[in-house]
C-alpha atoms as a PDB file:
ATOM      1  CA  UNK A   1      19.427  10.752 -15.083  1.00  0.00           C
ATOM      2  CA  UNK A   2      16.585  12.491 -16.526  1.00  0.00           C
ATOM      3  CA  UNK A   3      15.206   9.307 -17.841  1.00  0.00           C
ATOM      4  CA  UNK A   4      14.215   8.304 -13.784  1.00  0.00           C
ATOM      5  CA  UNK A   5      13.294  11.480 -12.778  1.00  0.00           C
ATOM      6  CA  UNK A   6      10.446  11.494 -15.917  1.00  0.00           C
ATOM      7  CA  UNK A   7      10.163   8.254 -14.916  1.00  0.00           C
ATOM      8  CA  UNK A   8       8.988   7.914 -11.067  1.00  0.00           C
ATOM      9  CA  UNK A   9       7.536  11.206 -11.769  1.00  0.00           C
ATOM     10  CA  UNK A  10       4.773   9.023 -14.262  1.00  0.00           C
ATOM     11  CA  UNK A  11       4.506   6.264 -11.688  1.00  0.00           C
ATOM     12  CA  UNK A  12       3.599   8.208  -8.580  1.00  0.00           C
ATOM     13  CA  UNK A  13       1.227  10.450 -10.349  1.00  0.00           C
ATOM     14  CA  UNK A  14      -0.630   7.144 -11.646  1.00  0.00           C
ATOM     15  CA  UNK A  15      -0.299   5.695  -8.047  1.00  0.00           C
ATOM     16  CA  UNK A  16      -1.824   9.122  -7.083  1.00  0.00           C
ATOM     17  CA  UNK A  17      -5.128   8.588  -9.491  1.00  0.00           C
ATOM     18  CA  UNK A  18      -5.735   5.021  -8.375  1.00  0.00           C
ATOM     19  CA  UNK A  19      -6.291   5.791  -5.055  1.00  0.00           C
ATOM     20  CA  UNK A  20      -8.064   9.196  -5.605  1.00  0.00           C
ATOM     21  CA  UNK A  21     -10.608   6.872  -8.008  1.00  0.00           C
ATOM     22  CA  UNK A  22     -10.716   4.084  -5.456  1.00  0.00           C
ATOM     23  CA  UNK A  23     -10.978   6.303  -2.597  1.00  0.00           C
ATOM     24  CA  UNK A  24     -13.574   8.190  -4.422  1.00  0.00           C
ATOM     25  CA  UNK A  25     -16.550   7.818  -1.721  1.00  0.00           C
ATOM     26  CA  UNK A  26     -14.706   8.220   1.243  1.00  0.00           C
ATOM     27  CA  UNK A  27     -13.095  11.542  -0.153  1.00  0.00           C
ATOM     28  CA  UNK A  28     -16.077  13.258  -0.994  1.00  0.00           C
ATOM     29  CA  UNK A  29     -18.795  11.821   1.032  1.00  0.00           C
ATOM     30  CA  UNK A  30     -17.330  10.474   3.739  1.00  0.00           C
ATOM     31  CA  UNK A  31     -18.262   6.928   3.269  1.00  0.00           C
ATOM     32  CA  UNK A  32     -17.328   3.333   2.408  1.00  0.00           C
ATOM     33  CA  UNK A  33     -17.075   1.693  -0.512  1.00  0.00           C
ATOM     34  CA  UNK A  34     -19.890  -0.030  -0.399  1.00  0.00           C
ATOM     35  CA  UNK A  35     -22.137   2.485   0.486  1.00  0.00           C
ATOM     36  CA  UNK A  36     -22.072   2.101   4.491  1.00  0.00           C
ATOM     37  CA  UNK A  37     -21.356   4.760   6.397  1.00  0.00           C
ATOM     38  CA  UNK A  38     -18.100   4.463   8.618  1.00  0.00           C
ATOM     39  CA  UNK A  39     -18.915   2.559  12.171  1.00  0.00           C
ATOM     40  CA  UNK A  40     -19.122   6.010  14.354  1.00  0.00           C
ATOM     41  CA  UNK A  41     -16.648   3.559  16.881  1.00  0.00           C
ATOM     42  CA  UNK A  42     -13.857   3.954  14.782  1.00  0.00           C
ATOM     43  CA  UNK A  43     -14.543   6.844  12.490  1.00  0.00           C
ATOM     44  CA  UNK A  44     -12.048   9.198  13.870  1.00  0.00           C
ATOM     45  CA  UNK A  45      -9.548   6.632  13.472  1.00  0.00           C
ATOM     46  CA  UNK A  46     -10.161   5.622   9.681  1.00  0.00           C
ATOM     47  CA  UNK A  47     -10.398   9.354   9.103  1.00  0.00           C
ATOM     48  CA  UNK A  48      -6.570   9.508   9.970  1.00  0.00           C
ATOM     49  CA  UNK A  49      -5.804   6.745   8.997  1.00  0.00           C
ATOM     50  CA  UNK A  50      -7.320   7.139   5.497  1.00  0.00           C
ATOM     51  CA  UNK A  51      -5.735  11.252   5.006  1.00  0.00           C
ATOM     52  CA  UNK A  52      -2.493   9.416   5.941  1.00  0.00           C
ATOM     53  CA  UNK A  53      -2.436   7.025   3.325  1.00  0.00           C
ATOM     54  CA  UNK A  54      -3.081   9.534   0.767  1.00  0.00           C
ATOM     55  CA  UNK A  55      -0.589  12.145   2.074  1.00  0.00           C
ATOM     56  CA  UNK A  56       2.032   9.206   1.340  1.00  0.00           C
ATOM     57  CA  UNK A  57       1.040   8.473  -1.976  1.00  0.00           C
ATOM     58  CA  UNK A  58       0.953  12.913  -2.208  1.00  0.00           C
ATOM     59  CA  UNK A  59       4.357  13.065  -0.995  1.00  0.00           C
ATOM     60  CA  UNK A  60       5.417  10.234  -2.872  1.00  0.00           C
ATOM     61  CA  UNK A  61       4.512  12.409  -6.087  1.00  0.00           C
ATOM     62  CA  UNK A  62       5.663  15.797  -4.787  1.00  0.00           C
ATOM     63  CA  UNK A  63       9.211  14.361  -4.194  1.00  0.00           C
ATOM     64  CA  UNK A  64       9.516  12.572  -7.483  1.00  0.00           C
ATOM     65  CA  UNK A  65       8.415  16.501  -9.479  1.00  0.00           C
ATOM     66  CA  UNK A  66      10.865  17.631  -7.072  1.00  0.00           C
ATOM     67  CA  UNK A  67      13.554  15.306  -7.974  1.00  0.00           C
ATOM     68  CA  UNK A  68      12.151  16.264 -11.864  1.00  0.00           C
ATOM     69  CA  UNK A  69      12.739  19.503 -11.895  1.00  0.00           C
ATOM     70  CA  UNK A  70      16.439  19.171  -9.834  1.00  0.00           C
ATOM     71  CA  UNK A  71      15.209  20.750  -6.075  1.00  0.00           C
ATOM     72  CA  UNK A  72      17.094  18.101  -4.351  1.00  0.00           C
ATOM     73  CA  UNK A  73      17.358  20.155  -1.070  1.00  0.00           C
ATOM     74  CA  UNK A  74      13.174  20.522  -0.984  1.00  0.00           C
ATOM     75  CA  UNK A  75      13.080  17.375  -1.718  1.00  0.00           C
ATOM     76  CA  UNK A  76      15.496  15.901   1.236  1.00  0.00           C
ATOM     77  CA  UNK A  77      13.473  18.550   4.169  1.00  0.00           C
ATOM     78  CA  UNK A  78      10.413  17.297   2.691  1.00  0.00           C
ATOM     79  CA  UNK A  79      11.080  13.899   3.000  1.00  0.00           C
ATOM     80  CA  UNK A  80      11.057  13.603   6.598  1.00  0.00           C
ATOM     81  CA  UNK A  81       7.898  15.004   6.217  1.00  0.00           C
ATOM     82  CA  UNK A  82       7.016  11.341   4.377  1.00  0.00           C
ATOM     83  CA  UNK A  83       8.541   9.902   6.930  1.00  0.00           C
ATOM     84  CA  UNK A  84       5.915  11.141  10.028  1.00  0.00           C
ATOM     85  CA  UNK A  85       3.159  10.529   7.487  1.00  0.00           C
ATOM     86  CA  UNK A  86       4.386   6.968   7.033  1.00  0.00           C
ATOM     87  CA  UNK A  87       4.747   6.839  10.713  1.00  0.00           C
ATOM     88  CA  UNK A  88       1.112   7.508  11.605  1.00  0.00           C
ATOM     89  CA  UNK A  89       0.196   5.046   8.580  1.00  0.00           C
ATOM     90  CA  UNK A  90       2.104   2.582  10.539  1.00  0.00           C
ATOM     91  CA  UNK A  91       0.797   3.106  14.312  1.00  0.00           C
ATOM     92  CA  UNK A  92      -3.199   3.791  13.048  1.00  0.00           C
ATOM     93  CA  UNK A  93      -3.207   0.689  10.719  1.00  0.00           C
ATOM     94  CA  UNK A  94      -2.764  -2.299  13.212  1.00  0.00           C
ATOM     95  CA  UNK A  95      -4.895  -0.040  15.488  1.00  0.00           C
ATOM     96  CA  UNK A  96      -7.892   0.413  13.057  1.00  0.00           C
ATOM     97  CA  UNK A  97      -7.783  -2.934  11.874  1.00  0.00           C
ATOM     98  CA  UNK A  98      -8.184  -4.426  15.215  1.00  0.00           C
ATOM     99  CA  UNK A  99     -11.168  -2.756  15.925  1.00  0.00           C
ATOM    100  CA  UNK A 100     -12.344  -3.127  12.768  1.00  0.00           C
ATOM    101  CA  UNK A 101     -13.142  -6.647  13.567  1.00  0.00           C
ATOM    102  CA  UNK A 102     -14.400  -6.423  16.582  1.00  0.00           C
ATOM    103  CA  UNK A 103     -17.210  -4.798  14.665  1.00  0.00           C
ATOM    104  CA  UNK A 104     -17.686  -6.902  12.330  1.00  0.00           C
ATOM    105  CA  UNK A 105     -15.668 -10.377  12.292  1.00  0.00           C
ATOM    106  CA  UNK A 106     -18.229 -12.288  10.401  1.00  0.00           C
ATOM    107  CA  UNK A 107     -17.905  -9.783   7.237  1.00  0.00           C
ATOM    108  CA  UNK A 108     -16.455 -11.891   4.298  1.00  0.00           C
ATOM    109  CA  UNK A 109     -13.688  -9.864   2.394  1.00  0.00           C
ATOM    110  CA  UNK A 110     -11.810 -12.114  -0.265  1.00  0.00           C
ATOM    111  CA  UNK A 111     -13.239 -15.375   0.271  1.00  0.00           C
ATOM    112  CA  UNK A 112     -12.812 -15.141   4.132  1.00  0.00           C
ATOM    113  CA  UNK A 113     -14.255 -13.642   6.767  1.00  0.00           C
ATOM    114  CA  UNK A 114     -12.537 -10.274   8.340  1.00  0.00           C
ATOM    115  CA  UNK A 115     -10.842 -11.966  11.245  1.00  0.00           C
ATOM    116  CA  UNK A 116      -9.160 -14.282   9.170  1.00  0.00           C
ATOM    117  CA  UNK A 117      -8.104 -11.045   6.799  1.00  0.00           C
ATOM    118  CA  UNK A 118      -6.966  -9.348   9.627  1.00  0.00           C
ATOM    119  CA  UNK A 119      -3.672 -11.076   9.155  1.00  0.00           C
ATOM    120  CA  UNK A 120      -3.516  -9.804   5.068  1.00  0.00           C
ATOM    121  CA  UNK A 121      -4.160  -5.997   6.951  1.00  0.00           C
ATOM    122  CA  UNK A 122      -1.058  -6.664   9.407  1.00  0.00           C
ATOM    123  CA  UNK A 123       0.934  -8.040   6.421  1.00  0.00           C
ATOM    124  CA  UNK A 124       0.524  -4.961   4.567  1.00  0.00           C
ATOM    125  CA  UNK A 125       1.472  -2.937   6.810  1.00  0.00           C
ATOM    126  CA  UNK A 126       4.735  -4.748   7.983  1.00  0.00           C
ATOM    127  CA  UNK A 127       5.438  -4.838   4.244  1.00  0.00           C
ATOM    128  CA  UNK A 128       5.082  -0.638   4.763  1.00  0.00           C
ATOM    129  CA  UNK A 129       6.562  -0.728   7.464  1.00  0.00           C
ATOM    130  CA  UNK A 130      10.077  -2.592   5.851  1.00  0.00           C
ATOM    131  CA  UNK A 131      10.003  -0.822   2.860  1.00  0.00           C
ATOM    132  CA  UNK A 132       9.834   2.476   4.444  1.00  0.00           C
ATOM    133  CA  UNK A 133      12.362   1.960   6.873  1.00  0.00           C
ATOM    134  CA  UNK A 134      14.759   0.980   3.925  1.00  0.00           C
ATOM    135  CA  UNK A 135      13.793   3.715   2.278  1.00  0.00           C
ATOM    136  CA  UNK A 136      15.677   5.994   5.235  1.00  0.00           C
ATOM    137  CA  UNK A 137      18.177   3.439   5.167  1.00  0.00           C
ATOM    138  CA  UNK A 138      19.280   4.163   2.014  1.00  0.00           C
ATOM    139  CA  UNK A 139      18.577   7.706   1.150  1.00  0.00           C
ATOM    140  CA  UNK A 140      21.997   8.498   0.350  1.00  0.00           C
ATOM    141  CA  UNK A 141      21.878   5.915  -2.577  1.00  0.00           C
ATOM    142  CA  UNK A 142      19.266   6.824  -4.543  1.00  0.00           C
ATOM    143  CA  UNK A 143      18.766   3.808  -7.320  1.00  0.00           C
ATOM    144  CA  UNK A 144      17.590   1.271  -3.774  1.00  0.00           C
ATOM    145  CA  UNK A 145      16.131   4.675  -2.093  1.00  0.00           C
ATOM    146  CA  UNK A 146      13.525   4.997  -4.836  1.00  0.00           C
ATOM    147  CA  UNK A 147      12.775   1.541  -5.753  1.00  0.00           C
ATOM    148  CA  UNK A 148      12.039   1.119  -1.836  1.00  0.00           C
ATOM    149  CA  UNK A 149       9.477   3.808  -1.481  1.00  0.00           C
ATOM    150  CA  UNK A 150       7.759   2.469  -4.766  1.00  0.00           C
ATOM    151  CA  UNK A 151       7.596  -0.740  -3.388  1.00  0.00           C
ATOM    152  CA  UNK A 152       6.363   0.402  -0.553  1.00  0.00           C
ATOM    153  CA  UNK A 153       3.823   2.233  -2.236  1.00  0.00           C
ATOM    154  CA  UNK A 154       2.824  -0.816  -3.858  1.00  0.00           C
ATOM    155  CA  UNK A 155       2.320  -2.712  -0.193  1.00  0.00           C
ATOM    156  CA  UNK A 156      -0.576  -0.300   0.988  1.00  0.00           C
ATOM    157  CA  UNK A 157      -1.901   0.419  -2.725  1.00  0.00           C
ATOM    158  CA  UNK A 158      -4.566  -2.384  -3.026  1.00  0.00           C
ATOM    159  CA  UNK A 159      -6.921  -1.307  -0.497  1.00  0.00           C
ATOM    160  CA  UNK A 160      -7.617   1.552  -3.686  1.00  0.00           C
ATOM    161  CA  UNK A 161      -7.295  -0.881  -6.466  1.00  0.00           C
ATOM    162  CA  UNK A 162      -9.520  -3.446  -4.868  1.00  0.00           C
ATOM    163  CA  UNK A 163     -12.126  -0.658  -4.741  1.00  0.00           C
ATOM    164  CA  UNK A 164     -12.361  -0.166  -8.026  1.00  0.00           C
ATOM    165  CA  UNK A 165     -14.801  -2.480  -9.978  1.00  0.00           C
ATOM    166  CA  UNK A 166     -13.069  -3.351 -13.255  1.00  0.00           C
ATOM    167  CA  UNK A 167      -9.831  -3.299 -12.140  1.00  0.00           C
ATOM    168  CA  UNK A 168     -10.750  -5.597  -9.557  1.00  0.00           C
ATOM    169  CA  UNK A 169     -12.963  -7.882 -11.366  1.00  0.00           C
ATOM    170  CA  UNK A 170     -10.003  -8.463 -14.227  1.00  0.00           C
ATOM    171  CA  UNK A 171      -8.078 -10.185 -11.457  1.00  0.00           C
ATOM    172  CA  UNK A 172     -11.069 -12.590 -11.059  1.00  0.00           C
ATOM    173  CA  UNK A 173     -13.272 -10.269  -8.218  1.00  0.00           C
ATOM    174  CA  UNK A 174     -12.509 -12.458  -5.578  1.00  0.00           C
ATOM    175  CA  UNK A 175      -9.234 -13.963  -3.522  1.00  0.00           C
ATOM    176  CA  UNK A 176      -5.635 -13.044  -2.832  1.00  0.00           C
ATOM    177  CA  UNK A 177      -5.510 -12.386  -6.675  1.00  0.00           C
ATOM    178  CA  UNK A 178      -8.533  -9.885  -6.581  1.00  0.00           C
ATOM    179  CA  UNK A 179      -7.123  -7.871  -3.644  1.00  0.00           C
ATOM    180  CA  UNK A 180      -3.516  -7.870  -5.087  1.00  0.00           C
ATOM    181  CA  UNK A 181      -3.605  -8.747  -8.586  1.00  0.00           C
ATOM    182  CA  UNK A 182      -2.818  -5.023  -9.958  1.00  0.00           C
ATOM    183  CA  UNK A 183      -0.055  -3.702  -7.225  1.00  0.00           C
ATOM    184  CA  UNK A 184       1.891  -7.128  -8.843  1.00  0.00           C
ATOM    185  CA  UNK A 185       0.746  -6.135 -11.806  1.00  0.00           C
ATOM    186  CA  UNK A 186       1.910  -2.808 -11.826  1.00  0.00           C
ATOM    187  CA  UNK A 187       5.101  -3.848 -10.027  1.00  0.00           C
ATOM    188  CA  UNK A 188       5.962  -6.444 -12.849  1.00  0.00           C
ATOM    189  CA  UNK A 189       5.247  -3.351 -15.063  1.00  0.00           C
ATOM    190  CA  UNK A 190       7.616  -1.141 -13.289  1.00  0.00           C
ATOM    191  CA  UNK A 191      10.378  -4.326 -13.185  1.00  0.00           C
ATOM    192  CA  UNK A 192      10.508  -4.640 -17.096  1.00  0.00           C
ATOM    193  CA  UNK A 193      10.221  -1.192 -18.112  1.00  0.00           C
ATOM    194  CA  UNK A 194      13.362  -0.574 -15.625  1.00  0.00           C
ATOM    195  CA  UNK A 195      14.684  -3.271 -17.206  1.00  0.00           C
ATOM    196  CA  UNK A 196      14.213  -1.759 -20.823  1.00  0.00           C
ATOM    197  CA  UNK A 197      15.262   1.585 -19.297  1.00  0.00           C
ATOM    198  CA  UNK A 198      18.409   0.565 -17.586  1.00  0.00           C
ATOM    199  CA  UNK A 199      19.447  -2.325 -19.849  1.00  0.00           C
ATOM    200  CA  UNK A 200      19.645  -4.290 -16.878  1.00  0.00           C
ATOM    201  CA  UNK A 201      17.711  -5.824 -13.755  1.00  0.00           C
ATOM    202  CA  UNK A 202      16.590  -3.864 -11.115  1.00  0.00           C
ATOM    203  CA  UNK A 203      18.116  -6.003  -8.645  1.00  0.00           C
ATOM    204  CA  UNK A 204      16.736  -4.507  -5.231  1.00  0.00           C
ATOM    205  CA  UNK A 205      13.293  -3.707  -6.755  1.00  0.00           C
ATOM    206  CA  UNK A 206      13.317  -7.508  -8.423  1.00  0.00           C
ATOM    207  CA  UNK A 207      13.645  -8.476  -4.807  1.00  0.00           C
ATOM    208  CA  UNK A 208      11.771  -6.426  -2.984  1.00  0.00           C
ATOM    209  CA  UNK A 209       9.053  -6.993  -5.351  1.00  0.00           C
ATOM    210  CA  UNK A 210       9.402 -10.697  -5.005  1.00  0.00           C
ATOM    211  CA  UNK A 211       9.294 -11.215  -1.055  1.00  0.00           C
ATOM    212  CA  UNK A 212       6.112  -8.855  -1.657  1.00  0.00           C
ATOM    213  CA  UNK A 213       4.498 -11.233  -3.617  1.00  0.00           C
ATOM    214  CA  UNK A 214       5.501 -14.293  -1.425  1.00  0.00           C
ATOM    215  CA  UNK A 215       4.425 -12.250   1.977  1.00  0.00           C
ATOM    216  CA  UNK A 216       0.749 -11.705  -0.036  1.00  0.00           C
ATOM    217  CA  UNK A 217       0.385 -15.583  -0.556  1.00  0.00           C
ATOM    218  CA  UNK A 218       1.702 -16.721   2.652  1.00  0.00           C
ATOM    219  CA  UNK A 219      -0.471 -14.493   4.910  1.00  0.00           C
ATOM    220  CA  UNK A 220      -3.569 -15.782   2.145  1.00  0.00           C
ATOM    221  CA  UNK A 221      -2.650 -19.105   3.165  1.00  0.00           C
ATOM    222  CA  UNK A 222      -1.634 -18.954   6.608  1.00  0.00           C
ATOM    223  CA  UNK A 223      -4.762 -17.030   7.455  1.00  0.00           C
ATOM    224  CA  UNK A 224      -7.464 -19.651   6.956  1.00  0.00           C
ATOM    225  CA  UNK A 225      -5.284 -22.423   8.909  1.00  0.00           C
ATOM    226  CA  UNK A 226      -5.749 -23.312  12.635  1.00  0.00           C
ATOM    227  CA  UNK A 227      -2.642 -21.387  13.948  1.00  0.00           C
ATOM    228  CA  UNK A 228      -4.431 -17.874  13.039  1.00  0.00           C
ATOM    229  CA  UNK A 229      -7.594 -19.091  13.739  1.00  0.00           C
ATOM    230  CA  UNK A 230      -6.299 -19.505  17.807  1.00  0.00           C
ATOM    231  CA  UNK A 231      -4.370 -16.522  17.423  1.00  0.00           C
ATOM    232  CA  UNK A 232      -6.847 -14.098  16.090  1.00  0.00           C
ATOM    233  CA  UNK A 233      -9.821 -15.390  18.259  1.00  0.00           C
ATOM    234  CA  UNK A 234      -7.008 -13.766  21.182  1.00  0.00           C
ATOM    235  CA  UNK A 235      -6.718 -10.699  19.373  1.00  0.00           C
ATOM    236  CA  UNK A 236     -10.713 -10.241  18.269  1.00  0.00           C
ATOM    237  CA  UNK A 237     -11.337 -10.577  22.420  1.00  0.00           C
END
């Protein structure tokens, strides 16, 4: 229907600015958000890392203009293209994160220190990692195909949106909400105007986008109790 390829053409492309705006620094000088330059320890890593995430999020558009202008055989070779790119998002981010804090576990990020958001990091990407997977899954039905590469879009997004300032600092600036308060946002956003579009709920992206949402909360929570606590101080060794 032309209505979704229009469509998921307008929400990758918006996808694609928030993370070129909240990547901003580390795309053309090489640096953190803050400022800092990357820890020379794991720079090479984060560099990967980092051009992987945005190839995603560059594929992610490319396939829906693809799927907009009716190129479905481009669109289907380059796909497994997104699917290697996804693959080194998924084997880099546990990686990086993990040495992230041996760097620096006392940083505070979100109202807790980085050892305890290590677990947020590893939620994100399992969320990725499902949501990808599905995506493959189902790439011979396209309604679930696309709403599972959105969503899992939306699992990796806030590490851009939490970088930039007044998007961040309308969800409060601090807490699960600061860090994830616009990909739900945006999801809800995608939901209901589905909903307008199609006359009817969305039904795997309602429930996708739900366990999402529940995943963010319960890895808030479960990262500050004494379970993770034990756990991580195994993993930080």
């Amino acid at each position: 229907m032309k209505k979704d390829r229009y469509f998921y053409s307008i929400v990758s492309f918006a996808m694609l600015v928030l993370t070129v705006v909240g990547f901003s620094k580390f795309l053309s000088r090489g640096i953190e958000a803050d400022d800092a330059p990357i820890p020379p320890a794991i720079k090479a890593l984060v560099i990967i890392h980092g051009v992987a995430l945005i190839l995603w999020i560059v594929t992610f558009f490319l396939q829906s203009v693809l799927i907009a202008i009716k190129n479905r055989k481009l669109h289907m070779t380059l796909g497994w293209g997104g699917a290697l790119v996804a693959l080194v998002v998924v084997l880099t981010s546990p990686v990086m994160a993990t040495k992230a804090i041996r760097l620096r576990p006392s940083e505070l990020l979100f109202d807790m220190n980085y050892t305890q958001f290590l677990l947020v990091m590893y939620t994100e990407v399992l969320a990725f990692t499902v949501f990808v997977a599905l995506a493959i899954a189902y790439r011979k039905k396209p309604a679930v195909h696309r709403s599972m590469v959105v969503l899992a879009t939306l699992a990796v997004i806030s590490g851009s949106t939490s970088r930039i300032d007044v998007l961040f600092n309308a969800f409060g600036g601090h807490g699960w909400l600061g860090l994830f308060g616009v990909p739900l946002a945006l999801g809800a956003v995608i939901l209901a105007v589905r909903m307008i579009l199609d006359r009817r709920l969305n039904g795997p992206f309602m429930a996708g986008y739900a366990a999402l949402g529940a995943a963010y909360i319960i890895a808030f929570s479960v990262a500050t109790g004494p379970w993770w606590t034990q756990t991580v101080a195994q993993i930080a060794k």
